[in-house]
Protein backbone atom coordinates (compact mmCIF):
# COMPACT_ATOMS: atom_id res chain seq x y z
CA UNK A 1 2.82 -19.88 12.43
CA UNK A 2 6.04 -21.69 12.24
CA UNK A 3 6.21 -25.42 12.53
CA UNK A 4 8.38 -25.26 15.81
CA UNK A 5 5.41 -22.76 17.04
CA UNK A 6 7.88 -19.81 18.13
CA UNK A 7 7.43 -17.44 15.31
CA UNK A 8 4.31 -16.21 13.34
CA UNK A 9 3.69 -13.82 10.71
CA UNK A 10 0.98 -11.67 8.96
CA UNK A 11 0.00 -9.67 5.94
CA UNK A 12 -2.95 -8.00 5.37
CA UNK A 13 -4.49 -5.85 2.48
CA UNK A 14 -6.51 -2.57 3.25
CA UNK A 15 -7.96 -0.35 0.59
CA UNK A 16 -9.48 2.03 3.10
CA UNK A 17 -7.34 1.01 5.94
CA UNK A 18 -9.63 0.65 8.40
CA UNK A 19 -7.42 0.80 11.81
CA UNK A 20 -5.58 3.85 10.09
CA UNK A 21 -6.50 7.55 11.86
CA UNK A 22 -5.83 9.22 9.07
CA UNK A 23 -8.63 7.47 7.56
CA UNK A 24 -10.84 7.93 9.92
CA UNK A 25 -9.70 11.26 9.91
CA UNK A 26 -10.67 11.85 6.29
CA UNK A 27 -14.33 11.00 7.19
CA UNK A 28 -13.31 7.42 5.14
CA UNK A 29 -14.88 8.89 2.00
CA UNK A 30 -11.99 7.45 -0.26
CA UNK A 31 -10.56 4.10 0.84
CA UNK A 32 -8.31 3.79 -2.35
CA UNK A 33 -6.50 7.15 -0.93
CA UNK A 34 -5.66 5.43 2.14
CA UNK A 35 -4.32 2.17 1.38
CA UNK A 36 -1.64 -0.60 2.96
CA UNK A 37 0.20 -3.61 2.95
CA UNK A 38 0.52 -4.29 6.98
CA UNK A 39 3.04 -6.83 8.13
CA UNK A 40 4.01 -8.11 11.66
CA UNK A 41 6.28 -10.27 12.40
CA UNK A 42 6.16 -12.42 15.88
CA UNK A 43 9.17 -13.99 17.86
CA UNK A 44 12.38 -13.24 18.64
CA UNK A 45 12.94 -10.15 16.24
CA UNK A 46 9.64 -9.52 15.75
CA UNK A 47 8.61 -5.95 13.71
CA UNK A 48 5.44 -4.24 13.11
CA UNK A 49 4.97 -2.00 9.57
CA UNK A 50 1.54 -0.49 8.42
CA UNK A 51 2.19 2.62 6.65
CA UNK A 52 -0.94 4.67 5.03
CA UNK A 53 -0.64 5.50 1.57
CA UNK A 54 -2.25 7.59 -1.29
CA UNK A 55 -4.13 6.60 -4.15
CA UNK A 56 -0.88 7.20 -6.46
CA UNK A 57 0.73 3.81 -4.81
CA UNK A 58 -2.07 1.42 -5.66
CA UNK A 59 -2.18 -0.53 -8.26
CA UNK A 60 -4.72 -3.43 -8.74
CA UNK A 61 -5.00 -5.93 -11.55
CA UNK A 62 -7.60 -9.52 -11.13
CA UNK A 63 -4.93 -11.56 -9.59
CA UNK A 64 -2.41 -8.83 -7.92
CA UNK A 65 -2.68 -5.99 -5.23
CA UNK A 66 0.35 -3.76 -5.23
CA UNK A 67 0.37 -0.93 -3.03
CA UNK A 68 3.59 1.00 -2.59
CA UNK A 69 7.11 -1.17 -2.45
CA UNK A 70 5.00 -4.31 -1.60
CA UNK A 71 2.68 -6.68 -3.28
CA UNK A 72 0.63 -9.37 -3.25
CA UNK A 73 -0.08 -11.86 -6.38
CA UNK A 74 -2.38 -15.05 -6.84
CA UNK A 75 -0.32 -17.34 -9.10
CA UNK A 76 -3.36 -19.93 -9.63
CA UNK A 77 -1.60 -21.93 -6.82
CA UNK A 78 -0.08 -19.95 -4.28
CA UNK A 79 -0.02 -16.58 -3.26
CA UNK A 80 3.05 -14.75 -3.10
CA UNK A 81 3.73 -11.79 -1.17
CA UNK A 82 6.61 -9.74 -1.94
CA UNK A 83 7.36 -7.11 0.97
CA UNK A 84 9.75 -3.87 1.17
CA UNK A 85 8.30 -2.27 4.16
CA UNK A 86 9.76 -0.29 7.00
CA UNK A 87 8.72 -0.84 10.57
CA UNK A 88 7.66 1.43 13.54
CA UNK A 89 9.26 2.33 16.51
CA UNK A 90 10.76 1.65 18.56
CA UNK A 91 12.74 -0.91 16.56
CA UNK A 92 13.10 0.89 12.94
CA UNK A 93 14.19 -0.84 10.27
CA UNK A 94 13.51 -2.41 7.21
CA UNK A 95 11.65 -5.41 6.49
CA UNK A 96 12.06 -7.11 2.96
CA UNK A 97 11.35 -10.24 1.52
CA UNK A 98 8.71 -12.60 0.05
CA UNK A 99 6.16 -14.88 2.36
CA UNK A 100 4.45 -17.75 0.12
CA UNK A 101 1.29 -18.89 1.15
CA UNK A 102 -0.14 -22.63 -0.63
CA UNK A 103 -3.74 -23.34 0.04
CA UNK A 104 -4.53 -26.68 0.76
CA UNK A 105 -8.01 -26.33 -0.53
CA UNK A 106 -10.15 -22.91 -1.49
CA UNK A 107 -13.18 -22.68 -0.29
CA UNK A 108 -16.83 -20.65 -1.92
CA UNK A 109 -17.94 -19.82 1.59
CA UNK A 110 -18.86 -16.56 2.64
CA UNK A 111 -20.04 -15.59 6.21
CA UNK A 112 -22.25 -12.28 6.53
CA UNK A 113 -21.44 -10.93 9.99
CA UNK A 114 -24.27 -8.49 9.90
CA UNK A 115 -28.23 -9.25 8.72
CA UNK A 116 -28.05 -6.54 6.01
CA UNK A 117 -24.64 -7.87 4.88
CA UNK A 118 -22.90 -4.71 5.12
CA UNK A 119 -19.56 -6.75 6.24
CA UNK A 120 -18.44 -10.12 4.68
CA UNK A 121 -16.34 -12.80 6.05
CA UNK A 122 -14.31 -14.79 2.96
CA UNK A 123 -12.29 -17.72 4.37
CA UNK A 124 -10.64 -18.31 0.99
CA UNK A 125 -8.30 -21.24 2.15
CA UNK A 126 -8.77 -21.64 6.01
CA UNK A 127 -5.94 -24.43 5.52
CA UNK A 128 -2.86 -23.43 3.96
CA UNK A 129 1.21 -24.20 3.83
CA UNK A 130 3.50 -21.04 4.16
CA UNK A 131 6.78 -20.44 3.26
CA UNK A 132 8.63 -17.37 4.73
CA UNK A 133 12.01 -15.86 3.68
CA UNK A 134 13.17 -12.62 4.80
CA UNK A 135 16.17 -10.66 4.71
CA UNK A 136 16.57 -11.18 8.55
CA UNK A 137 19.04 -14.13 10.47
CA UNK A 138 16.44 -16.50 11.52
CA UNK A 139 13.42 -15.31 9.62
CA UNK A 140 13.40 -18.43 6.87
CA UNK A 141 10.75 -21.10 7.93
CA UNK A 142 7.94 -22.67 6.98
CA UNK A 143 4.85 -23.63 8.96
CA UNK A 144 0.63 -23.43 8.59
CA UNK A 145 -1.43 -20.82 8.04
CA UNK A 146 -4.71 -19.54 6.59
CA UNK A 147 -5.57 -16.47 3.65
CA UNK A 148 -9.22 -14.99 4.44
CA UNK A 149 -10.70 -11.39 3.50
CA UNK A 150 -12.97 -9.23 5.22
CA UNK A 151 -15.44 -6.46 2.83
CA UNK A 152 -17.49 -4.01 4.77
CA UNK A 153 -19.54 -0.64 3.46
CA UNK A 154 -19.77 0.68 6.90
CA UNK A 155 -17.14 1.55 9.60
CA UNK A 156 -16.55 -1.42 11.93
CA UNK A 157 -17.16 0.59 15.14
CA UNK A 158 -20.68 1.66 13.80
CA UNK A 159 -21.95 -1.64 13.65
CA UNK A 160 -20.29 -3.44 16.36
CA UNK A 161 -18.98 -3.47 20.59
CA UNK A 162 -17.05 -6.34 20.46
CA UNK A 163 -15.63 -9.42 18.70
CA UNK A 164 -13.30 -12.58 18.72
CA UNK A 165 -11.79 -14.42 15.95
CA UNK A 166 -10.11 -17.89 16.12
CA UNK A 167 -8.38 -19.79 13.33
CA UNK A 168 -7.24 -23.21 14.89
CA UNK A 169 -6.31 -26.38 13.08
CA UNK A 170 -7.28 -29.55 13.51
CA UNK A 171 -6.97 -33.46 12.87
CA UNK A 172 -9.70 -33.04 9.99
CA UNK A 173 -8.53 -29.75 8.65
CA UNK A 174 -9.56 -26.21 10.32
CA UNK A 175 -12.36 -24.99 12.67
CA UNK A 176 -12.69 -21.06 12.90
CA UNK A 177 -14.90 -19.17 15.35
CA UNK A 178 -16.38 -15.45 14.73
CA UNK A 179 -18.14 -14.57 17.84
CA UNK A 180 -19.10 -10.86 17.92
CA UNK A 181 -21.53 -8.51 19.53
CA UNK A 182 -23.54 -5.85 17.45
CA UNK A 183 -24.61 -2.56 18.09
CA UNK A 184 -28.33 -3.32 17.81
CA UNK A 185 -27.36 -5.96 20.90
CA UNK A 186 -28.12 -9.14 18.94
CA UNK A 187 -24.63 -11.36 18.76
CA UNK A 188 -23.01 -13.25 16.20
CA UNK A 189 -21.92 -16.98 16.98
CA UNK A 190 -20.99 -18.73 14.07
CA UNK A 191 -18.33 -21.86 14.09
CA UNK A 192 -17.65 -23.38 10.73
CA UNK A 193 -15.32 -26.62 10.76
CA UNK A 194 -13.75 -27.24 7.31
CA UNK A 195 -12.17 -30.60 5.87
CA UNK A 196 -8.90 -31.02 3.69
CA UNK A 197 -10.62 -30.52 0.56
CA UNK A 198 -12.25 -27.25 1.98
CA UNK A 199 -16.01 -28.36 2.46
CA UNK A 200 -17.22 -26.23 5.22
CA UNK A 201 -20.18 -26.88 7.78
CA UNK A 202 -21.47 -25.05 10.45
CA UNK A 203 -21.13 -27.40 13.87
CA UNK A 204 -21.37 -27.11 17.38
CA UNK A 205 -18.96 -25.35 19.18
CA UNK A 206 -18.34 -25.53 23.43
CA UNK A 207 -19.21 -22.42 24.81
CA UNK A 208 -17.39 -19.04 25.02
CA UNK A 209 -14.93 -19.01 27.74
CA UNK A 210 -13.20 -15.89 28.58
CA UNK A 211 -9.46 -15.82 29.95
CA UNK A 212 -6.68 -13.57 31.17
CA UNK A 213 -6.76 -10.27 29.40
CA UNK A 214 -4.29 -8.81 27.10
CA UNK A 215 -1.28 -6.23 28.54
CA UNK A 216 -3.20 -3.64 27.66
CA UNK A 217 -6.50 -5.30 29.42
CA UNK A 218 -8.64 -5.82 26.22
CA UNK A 219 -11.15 -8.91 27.34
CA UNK A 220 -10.26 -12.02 25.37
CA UNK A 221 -12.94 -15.37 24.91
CA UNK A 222 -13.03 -17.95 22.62
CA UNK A 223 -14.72 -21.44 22.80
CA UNK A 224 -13.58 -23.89 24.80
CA UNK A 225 -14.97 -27.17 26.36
CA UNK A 226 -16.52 -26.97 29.76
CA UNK A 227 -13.92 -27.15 32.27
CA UNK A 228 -10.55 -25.94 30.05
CA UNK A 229 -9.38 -22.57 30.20
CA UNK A 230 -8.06 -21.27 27.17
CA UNK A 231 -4.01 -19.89 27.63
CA UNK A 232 -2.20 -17.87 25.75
CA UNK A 233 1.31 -19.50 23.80
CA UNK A 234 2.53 -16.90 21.81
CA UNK A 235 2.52 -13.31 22.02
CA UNK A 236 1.30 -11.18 18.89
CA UNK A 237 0.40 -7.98 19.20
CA UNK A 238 -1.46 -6.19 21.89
CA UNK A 239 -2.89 -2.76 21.47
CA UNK A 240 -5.32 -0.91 23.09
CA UNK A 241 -8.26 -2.01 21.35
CA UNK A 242 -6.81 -5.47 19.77
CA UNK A 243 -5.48 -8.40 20.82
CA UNK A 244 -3.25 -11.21 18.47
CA UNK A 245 -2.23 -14.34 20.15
CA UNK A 246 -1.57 -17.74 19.77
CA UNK A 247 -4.23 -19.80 21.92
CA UNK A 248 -4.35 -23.12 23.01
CA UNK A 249 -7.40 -24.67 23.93
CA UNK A 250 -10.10 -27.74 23.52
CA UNK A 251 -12.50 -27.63 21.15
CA UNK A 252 -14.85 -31.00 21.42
CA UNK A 253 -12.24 -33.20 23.10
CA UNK A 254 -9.09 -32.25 20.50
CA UNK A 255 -6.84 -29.95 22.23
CA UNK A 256 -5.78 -27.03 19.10
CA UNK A 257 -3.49 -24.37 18.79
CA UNK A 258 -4.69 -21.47 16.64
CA UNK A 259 -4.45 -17.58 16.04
CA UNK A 260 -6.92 -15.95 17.92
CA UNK A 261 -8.04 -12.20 17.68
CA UNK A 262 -9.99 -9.98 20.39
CA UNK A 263 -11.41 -6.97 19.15
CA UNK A 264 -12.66 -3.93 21.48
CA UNK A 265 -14.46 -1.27 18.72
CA UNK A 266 -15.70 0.47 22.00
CA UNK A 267 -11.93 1.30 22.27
CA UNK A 268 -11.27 2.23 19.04
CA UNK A 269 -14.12 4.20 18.55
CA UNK A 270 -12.58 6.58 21.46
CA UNK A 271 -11.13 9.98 19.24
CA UNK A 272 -8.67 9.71 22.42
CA UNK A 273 -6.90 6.55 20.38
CA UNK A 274 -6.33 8.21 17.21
CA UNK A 275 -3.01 10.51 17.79
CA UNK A 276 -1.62 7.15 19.73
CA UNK A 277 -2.01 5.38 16.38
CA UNK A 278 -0.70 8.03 14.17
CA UNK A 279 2.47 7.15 16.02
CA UNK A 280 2.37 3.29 14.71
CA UNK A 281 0.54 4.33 11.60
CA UNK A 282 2.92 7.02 9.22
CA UNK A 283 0.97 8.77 6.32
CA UNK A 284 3.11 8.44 3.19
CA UNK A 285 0.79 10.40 0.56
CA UNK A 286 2.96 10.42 -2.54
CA UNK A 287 4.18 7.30 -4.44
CA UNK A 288 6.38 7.44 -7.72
CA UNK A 289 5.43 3.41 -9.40
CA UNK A 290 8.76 3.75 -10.64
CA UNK A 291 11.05 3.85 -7.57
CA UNK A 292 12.58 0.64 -6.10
């Protein structure tokens, strides 16, 4: 997010994209044939690419993930992220530039979200310092932000109903909240405050408090102290089965503003979904490393 709060970014990595129908359609048997670099952009100007490639545009080495035109690299110190994307409708154009992302401190934790471990939560530097510069009037600021990695061996929708997500900073560093609900009916609540230097320990968080639904009426909670309801300051993206939003609420008496993610896999399980998401999510099979 930026510093003056009204614009917000993210990047993430799939190899085996897992909100990608053509995936799904494939039966997921090969994730490195369906592969991505998704960006969004939030504010004024705000655009939304996630195109689903082949095998033949990724390349991986230990510290880089190229897939396509974009890329991701871990320096030792930051990670850069060079993008050359182009968005969905209905506002189609290109996005293209490089987002820098400093961790403050990286952390060793690891958070299994199921009992058998089949999917992995990796908060590799819950606090961080980002730099943003695209090739867009307005789209050069800096602000906070976070670099984390999910792993998983089954499909999300097999193991789980429902989750949230919340990433919000605080006066000692960074408290994040995975609350989820399984398939089996047992429920994940996990909150794990970490420090500037990245030590992480699992504390005491208010209870879930639910508040207004996203535009497309997926149910949204997060903690919040008794008494507070949790609002909504910033827009992200809203989807039928997913919500992205900048949150404000009180976590223990410290009022925080974080990113905060609602996920319906009841939703997205639906086979009625996928042909809406082709629409969002092009198929782009081929890749030449060579082209620019």
């Amino acid at each position: 997010m930026s510093d003056c709060g009204t614009k917000a970014v993210s990047v993430i990595g799939f190899i085996g994209s897992v909100f990608s129908p053509w995936y799904a359609w494939s039966g997921r048997r090969d994730p490195a044939n369906h592969c991505c670099i998704n960006v969004a952009t939030y504010g004024k100007g705000g655009r939304f690419t996630m195109t689903d490639r082949g095998r033949a545009a990724l390349k991986t080495a230990p510290n880089t993930l190229q897939v396509g035109p974009s890329s991701m690299h871990w320096t030792g110190r930051d990670l850069v992220i060079d993008i050359d994307e182009i968005s969905g409708p209905p506002m189609i154009s290109r996005v293209r530039g490089q987002i820098t992302v400093t961790p403050r401190a990286v952390t060793s934790v690891e958070l299994p979200l199921t009992p058998d471990g089949a999917h992995i939560w990796r908060p590799f530097a819950p606090s961080s310092d980002i730099t943003v510069d695209l090739e867009a009037k307005g789209w050069q600021w800096s602000g906070h932000g976070y670099f984390d990695a999910n792993f998983g061996t089954r499909a999300l929708e097999q193991d789980f109903c429902f989750w949230t997500w919340g990433r919000y900073p605080t006066k000692a560093g960074a408290t994040c909240i995975y609350d989820a609900v399984r398939r089996d009916g047992t429920t994940l609540d996990a909150a794990i405050a970490f420090d500037g230097a990245g030590r992480a320990q699992t504390v005491d968080a208010p209870p879930r408090t639910r508040f207004k639904r996203s535009l497309w009426q997926v149910k949204r909670e997060t903690r919040a102290d008794p008494g507070v309801m949790p609002r909504q300051v910033l827009p992200m993206l809203d989807a039928p089965f997913y919500s992205r939003s900048a949150v404000q609420t009180q976590l223990n008496g410290e009022v925080v503003t974080g990113v905060h993610e609602a996920l319906d896999l009841n939703r997205f399980a639906s086979p009625l979904l996928k042909p809406m998401l082709a629409v969002r999510v092009p198929r782009r099979r081929g890749w030449h490393n060579d082209r620019t």
